[in-house]
C-alpha atoms as a PDB file:
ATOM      1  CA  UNK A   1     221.657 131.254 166.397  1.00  0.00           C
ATOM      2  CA  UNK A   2     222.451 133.159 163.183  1.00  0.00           C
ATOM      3  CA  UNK A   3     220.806 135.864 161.728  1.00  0.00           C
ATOM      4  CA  UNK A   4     218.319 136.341 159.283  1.00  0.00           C
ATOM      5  CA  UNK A   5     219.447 136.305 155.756  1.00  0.00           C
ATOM      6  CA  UNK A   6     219.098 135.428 152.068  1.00  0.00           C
ATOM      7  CA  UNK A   7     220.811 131.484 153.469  1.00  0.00           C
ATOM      8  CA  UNK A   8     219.319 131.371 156.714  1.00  0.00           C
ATOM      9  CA  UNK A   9     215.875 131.141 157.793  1.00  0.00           C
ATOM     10  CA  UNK A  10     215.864 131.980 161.585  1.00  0.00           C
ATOM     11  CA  UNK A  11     212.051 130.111 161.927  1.00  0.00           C
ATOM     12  CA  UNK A  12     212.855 127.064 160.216  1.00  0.00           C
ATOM     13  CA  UNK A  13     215.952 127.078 162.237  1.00  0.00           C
ATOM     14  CA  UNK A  14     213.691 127.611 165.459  1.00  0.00           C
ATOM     15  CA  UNK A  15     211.082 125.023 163.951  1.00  0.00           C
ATOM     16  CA  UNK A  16     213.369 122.541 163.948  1.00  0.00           C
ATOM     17  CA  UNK A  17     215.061 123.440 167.713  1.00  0.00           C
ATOM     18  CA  UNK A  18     211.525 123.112 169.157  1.00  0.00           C
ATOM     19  CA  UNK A  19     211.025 119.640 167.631  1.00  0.00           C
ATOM     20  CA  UNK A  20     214.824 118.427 169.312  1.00  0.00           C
ATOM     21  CA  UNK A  21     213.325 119.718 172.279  1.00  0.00           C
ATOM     22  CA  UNK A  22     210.452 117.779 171.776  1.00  0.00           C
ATOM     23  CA  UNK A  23     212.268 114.819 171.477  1.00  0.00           C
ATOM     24  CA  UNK A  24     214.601 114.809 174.848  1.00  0.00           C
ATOM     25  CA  UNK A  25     213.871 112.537 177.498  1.00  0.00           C
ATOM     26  CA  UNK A  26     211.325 112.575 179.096  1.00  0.00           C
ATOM     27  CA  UNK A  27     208.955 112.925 176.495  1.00  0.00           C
ATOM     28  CA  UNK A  28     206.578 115.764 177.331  1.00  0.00           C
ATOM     29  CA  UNK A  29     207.714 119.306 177.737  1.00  0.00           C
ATOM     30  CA  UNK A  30     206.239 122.851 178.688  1.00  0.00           C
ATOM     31  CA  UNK A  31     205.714 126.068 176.863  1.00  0.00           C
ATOM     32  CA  UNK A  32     208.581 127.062 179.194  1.00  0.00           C
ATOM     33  CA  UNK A  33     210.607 123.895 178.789  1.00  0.00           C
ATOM     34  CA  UNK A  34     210.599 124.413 175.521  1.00  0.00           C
ATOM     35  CA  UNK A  35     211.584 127.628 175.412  1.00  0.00           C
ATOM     36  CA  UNK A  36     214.754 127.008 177.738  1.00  0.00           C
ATOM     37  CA  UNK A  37     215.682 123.646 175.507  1.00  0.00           C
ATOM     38  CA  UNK A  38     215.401 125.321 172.732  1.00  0.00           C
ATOM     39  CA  UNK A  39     216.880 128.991 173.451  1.00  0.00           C
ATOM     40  CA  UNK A  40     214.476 130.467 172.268  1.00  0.00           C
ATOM     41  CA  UNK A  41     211.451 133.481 173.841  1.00  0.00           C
ATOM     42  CA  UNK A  42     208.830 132.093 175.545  1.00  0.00           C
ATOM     43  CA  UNK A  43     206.433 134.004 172.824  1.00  0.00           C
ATOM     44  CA  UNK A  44     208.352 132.120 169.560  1.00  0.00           C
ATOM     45  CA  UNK A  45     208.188 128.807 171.398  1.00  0.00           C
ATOM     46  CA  UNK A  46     204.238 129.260 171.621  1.00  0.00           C
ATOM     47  CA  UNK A  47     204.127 130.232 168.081  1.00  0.00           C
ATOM     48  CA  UNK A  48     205.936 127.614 166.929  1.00  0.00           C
ATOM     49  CA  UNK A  49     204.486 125.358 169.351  1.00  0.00           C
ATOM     50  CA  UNK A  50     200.700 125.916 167.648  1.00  0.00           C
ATOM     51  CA  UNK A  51     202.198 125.771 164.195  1.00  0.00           C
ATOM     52  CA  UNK A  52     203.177 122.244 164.712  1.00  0.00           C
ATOM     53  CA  UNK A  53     200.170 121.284 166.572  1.00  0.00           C
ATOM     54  CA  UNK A  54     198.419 122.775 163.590  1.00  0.00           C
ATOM     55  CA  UNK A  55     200.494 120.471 161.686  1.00  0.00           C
ATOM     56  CA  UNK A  56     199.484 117.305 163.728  1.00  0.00           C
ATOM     57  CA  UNK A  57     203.555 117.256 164.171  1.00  0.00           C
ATOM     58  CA  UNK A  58     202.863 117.704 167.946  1.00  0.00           C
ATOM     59  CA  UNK A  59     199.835 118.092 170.874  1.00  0.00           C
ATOM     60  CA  UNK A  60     198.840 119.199 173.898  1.00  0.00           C
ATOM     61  CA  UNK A  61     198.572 117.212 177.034  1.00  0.00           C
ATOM     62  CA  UNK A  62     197.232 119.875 179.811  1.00  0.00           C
ATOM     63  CA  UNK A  63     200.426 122.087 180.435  1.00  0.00           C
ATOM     64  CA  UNK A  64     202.124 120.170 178.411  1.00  0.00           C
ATOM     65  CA  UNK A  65     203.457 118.829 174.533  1.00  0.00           C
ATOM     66  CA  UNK A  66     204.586 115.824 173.145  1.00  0.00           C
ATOM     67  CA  UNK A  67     205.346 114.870 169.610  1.00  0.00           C
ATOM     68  CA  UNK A  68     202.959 113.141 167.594  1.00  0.00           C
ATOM     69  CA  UNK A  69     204.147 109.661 164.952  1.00  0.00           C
ATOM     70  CA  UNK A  70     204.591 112.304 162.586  1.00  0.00           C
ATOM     71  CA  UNK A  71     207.551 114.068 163.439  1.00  0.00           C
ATOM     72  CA  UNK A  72     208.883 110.354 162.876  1.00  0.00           C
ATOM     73  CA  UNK A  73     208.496 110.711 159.146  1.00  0.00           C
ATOM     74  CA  UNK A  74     211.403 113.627 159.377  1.00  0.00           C
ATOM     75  CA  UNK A  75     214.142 110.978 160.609  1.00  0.00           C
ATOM     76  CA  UNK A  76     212.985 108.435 158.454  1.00  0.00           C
ATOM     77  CA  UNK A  77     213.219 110.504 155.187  1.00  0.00           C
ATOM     78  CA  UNK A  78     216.562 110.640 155.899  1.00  0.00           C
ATOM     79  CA  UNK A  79     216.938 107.178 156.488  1.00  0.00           C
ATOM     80  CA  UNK A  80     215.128 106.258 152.913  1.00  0.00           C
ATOM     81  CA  UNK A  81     216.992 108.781 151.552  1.00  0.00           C
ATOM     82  CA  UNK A  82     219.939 106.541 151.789  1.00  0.00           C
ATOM     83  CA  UNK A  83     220.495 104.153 148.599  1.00  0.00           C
ATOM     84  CA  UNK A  84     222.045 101.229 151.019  1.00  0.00           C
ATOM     85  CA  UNK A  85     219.781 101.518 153.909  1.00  0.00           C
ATOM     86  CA  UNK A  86     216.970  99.277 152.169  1.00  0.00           C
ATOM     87  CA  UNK A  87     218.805  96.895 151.121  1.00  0.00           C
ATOM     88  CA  UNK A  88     221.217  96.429 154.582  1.00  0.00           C
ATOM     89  CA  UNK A  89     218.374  95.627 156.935  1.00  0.00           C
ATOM     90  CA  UNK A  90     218.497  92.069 154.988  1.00  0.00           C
ATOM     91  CA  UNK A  91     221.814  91.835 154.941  1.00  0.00           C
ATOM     92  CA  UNK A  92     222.768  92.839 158.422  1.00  0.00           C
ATOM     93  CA  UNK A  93     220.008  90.369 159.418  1.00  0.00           C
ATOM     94  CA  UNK A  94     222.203  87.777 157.489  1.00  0.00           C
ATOM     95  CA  UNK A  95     225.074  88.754 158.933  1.00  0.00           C
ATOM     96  CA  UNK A  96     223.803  88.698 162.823  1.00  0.00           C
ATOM     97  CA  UNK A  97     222.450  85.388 162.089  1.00  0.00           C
ATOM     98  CA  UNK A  98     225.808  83.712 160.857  1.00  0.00           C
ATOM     99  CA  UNK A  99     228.230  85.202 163.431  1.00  0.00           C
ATOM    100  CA  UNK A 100     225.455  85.106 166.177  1.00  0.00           C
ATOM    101  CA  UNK A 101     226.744  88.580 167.490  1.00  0.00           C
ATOM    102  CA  UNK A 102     225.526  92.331 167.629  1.00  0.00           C
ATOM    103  CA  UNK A 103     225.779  94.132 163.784  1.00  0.00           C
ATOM    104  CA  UNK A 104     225.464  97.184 162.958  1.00  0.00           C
ATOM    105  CA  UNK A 105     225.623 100.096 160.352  1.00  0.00           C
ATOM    106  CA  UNK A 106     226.659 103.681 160.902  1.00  0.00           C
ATOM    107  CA  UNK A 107     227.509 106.914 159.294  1.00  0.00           C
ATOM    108  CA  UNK A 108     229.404 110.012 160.067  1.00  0.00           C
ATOM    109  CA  UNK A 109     228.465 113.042 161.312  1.00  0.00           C
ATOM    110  CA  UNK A 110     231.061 115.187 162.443  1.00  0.00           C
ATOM    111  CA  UNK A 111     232.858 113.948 165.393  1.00  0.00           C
ATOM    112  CA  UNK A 112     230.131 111.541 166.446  1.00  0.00           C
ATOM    113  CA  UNK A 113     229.092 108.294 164.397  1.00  0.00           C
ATOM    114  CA  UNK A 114     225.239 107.758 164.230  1.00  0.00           C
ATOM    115  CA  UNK A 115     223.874 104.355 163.936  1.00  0.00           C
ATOM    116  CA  UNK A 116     221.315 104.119 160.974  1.00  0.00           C
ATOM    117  CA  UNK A 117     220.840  99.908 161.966  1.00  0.00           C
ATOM    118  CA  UNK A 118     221.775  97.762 164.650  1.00  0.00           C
ATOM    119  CA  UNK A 119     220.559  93.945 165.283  1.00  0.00           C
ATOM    120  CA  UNK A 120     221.710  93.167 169.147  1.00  0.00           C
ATOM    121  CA  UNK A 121     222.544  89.843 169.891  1.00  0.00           C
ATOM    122  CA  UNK A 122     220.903  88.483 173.340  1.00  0.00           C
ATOM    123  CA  UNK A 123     224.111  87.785 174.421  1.00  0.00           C
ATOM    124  CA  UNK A 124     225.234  91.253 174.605  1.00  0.00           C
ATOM    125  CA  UNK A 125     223.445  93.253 177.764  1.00  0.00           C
ATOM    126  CA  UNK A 126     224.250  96.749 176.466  1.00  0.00           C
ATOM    127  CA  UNK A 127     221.276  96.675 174.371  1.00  0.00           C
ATOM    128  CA  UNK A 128     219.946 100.438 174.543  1.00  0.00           C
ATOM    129  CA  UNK A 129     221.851 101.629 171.092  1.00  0.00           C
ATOM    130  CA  UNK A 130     219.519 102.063 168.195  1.00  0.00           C
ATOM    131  CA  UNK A 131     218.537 103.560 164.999  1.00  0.00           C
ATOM    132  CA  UNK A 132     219.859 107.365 165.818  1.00  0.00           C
ATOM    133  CA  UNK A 133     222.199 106.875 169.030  1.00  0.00           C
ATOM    134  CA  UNK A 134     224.891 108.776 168.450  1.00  0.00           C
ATOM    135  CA  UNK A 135     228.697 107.814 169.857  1.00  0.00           C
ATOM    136  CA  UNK A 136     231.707 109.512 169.853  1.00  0.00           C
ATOM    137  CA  UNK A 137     233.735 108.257 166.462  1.00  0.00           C
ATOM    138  CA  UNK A 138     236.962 107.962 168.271  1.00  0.00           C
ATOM    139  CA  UNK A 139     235.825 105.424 170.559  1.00  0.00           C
ATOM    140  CA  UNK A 140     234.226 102.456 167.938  1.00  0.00           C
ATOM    141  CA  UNK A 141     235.551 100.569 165.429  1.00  0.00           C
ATOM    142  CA  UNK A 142     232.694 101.931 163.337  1.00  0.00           C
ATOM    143  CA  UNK A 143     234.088 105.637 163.770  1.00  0.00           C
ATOM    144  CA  UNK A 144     237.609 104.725 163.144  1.00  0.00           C
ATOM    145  CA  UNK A 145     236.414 103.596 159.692  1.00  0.00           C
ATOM    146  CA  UNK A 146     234.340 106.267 158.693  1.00  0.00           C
ATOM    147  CA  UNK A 147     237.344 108.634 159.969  1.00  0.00           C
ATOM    148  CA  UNK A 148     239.862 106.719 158.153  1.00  0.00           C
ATOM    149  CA  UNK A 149     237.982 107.043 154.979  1.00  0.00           C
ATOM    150  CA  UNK A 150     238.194 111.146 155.324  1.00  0.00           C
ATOM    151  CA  UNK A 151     240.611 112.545 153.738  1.00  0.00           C
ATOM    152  CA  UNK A 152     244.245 113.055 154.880  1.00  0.00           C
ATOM    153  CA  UNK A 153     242.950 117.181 155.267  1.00  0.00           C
ATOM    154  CA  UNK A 154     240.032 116.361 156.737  1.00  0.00           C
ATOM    155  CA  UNK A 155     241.551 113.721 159.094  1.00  0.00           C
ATOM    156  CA  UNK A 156     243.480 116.448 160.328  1.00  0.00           C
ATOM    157  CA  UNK A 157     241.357 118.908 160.749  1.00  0.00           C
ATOM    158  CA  UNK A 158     239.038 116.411 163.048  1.00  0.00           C
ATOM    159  CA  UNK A 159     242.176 115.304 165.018  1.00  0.00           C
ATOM    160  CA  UNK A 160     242.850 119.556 165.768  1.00  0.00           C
ATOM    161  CA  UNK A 161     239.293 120.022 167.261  1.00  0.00           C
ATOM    162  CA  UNK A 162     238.234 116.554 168.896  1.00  0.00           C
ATOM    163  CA  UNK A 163     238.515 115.912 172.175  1.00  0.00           C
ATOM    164  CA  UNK A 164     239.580 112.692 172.744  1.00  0.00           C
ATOM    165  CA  UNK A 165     238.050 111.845 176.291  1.00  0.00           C
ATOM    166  CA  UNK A 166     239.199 108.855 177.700  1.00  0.00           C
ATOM    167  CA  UNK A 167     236.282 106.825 178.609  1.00  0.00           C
ATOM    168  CA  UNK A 168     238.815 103.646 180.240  1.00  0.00           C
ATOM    169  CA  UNK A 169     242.286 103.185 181.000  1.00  0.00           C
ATOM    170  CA  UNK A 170     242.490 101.910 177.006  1.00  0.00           C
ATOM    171  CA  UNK A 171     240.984 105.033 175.071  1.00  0.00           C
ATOM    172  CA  UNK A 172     243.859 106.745 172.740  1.00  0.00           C
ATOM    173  CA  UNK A 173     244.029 109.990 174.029  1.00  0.00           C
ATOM    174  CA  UNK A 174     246.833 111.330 171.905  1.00  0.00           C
ATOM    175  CA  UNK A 175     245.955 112.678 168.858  1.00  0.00           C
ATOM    176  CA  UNK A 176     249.403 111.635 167.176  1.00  0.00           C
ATOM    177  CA  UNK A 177     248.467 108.623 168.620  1.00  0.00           C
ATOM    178  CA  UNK A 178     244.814 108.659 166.879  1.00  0.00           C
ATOM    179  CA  UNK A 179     246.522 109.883 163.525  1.00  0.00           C
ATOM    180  CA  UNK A 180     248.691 106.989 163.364  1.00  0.00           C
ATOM    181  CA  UNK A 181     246.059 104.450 164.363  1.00  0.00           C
ATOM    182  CA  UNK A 182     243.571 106.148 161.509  1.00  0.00           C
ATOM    183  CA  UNK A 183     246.286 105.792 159.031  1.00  0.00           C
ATOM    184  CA  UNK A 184     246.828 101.862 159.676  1.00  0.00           C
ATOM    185  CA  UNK A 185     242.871 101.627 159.310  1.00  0.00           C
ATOM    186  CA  UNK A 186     242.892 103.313 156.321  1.00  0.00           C
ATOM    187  CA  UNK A 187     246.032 100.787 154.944  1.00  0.00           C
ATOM    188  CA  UNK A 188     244.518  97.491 156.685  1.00  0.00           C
ATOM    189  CA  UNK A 189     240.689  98.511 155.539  1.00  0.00           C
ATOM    190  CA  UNK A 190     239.222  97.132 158.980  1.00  0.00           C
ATOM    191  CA  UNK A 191     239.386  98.756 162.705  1.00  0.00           C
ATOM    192  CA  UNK A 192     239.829  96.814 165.919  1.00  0.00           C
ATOM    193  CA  UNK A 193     238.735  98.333 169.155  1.00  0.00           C
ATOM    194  CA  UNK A 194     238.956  96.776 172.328  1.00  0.00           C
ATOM    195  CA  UNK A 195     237.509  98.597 175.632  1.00  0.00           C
ATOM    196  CA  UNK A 196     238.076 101.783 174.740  1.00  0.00           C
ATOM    197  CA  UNK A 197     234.178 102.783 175.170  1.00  0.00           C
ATOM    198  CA  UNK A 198     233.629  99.840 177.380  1.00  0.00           C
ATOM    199  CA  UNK A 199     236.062  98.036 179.033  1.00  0.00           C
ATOM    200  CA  UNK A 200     233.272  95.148 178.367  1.00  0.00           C
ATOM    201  CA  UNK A 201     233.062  95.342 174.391  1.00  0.00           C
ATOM    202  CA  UNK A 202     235.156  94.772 171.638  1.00  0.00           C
ATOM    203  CA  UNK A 203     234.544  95.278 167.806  1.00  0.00           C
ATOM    204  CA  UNK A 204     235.394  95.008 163.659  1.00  0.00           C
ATOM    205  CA  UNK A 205     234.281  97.266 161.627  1.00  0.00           C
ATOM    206  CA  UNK A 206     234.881  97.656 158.014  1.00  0.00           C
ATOM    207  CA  UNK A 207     234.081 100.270 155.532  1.00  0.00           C
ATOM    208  CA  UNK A 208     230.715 100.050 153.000  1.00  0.00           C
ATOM    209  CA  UNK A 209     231.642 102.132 149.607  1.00  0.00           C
ATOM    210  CA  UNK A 210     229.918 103.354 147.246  1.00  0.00           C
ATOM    211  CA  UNK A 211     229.835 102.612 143.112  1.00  0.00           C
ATOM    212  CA  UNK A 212     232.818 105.462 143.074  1.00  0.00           C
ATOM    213  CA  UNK A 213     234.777 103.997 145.986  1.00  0.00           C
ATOM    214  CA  UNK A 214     234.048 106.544 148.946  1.00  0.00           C
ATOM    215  CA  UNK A 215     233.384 105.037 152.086  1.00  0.00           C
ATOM    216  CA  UNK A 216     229.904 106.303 153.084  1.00  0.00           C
ATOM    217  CA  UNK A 217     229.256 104.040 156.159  1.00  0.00           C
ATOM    218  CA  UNK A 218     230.436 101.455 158.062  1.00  0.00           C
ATOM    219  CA  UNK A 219     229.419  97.850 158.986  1.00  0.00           C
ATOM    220  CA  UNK A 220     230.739  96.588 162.329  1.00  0.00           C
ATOM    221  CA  UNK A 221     230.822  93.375 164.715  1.00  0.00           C
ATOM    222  CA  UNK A 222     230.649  93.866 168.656  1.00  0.00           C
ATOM    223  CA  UNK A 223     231.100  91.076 171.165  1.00  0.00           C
ATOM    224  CA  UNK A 224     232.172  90.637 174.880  1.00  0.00           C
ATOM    225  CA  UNK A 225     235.812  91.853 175.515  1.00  0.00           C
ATOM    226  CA  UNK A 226     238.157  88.529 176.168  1.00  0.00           C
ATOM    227  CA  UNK A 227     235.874  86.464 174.191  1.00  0.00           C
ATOM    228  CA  UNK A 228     238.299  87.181 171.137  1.00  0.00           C
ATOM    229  CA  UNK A 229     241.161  88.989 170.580  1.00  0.00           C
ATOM    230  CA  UNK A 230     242.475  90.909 166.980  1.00  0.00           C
ATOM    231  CA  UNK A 231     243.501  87.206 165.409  1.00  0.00           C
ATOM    232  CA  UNK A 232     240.482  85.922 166.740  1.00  0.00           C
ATOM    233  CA  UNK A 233     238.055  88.727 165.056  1.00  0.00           C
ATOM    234  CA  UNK A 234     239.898  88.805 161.632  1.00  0.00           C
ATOM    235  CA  UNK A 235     240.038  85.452 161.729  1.00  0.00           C
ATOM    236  CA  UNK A 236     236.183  84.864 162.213  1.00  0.00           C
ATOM    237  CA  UNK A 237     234.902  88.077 161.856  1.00  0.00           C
ATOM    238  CA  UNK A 238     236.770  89.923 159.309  1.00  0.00           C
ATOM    239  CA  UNK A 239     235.436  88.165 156.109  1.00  0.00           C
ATOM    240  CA  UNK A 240     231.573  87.825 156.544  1.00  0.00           C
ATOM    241  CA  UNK A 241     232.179  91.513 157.503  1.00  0.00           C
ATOM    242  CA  UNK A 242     233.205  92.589 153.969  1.00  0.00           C
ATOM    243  CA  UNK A 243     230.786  90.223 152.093  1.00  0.00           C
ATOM    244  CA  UNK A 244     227.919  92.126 153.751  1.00  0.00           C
ATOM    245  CA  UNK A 245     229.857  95.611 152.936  1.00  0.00           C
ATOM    246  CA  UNK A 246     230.266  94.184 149.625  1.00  0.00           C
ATOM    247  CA  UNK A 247     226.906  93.159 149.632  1.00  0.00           C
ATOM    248  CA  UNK A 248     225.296  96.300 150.457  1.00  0.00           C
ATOM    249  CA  UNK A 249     227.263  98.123 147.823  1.00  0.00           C
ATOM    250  CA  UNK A 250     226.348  95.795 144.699  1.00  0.00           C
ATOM    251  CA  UNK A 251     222.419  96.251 145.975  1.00  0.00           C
ATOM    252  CA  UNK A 252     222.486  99.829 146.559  1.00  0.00           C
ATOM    253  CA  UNK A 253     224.297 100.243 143.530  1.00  0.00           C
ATOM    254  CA  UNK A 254     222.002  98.243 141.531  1.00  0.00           C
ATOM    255  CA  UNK A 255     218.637 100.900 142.564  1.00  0.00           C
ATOM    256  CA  UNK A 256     220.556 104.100 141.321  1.00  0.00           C
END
């Protein structure tokens, strides 16, 4: 952890450490759980620990804490923070409903996409992804576009510190390899992905803009592997995809 200084704040750094701790499976956590998770003295874990039950952001449970529906209201102010992310719950709703597959919307953050929406479709049995999972960017259609729409420096300097783990016998590995494909997303303005994260799931994403043009999320289709193939997906997929993109932008747009 960094030191103290006139930009850093070492409690609000260790605040916020105890509350991810807080939040990791399985739910409840002890003063020295806590600690560990977090990296942090057993004696600044119980400080911290009563400030936020003070706060009514956590409580006790015998030995143990768990958060409280508060500390909810810090992930959603991000979440409302966003001008599109009102406005794309209808939407994505829409567009589940007329291509009777998964949807979803994601951002970037760093190497990893995080989903900010996601309406499953019953059809599709890898249903634990939600608001917050987090996947590798590499791997979904939905990172490809959110990479493609960095910048030809900043594309690089992802592709010199990623590791590109191959998850099935399909994952690009190579980052010449990724370069190229992120260049032909950025051209084409979809991605196609099949069984690279799961040899089991296919998807089309394509990119959501904002009023200036920069590609701040992503919108994206997922069905069963073999059920279509590229053709297939553009050819059913590809343009309720951008009317919903297109969508989202003109609303969110529209509140600024």
């Amino acid at each position: 952890m960094a030191k103290e200084s006139d930009g850093f704040v070492r409690a609000i750094a260790r605040g916020f450490s105890v509350v991810e701790a807080l939040g990791r499976p399985p739910g409840r956590h002890t003063l020295s759980e806590v600690a560990e998770a977090a990296d942090i003295s057993r004696a600044a874990a119980r400080r911290i620990l009563a400030t936020l039950v003070s706060l009514n952001y956590c409580e006790p449970e015998g030995r143990y804490f768990r958060l409280r529906p508060r500390a909810l209201g810090l992930g959603l102010s991000y979440l409302t923070a966003l001008p599109f992310w009102g406005c794309a719950q209808r939407v994505m709703e829409d567009l589940r409903n007329e291509v009777g597959e998964s949807c979803a919307l994601a951002v970037l953050d760093g190497a990893e996409i995080v989903y900010v929406l996601r309406q499953p479709a019953r059809r599709i049995l890898a249903a634990n992804l939600g608001i917050g999972s987090r996947l590798p960017a590499h791997l979904v259609s939905l990172g490809r576009v959110l990479l493609a729409g960095l910048s030809a420096q900043e594309r690089d300097a992802y592709l010199a510190n990623v590791e590109l783990k191959p998850l099935t016998p399909r994952t690009i590995t190579q980052p010449r390899a990724m370069k190229r494909e992120l260049e032909k997303v950025a051209r084409q303005g979809y991605a196609w992905i099949d069984g690279e994260l799961d040899p089991s799931i296919c998807g089309i994403a394509t990119p959501v803009r904002d009023k200036d043009g920069k590609v701040v999320a992503a919108v994206s289709v997922n069905t069963i592997s073999g059920t279509l193939d590229e053709a297939g997906a553009k050819s059913r997929l590809l343009l309720p995809l951008k009317r919903a993109a297109q969508e989202i932008r003109a609303q969110s747009a529209a509140v600024l």
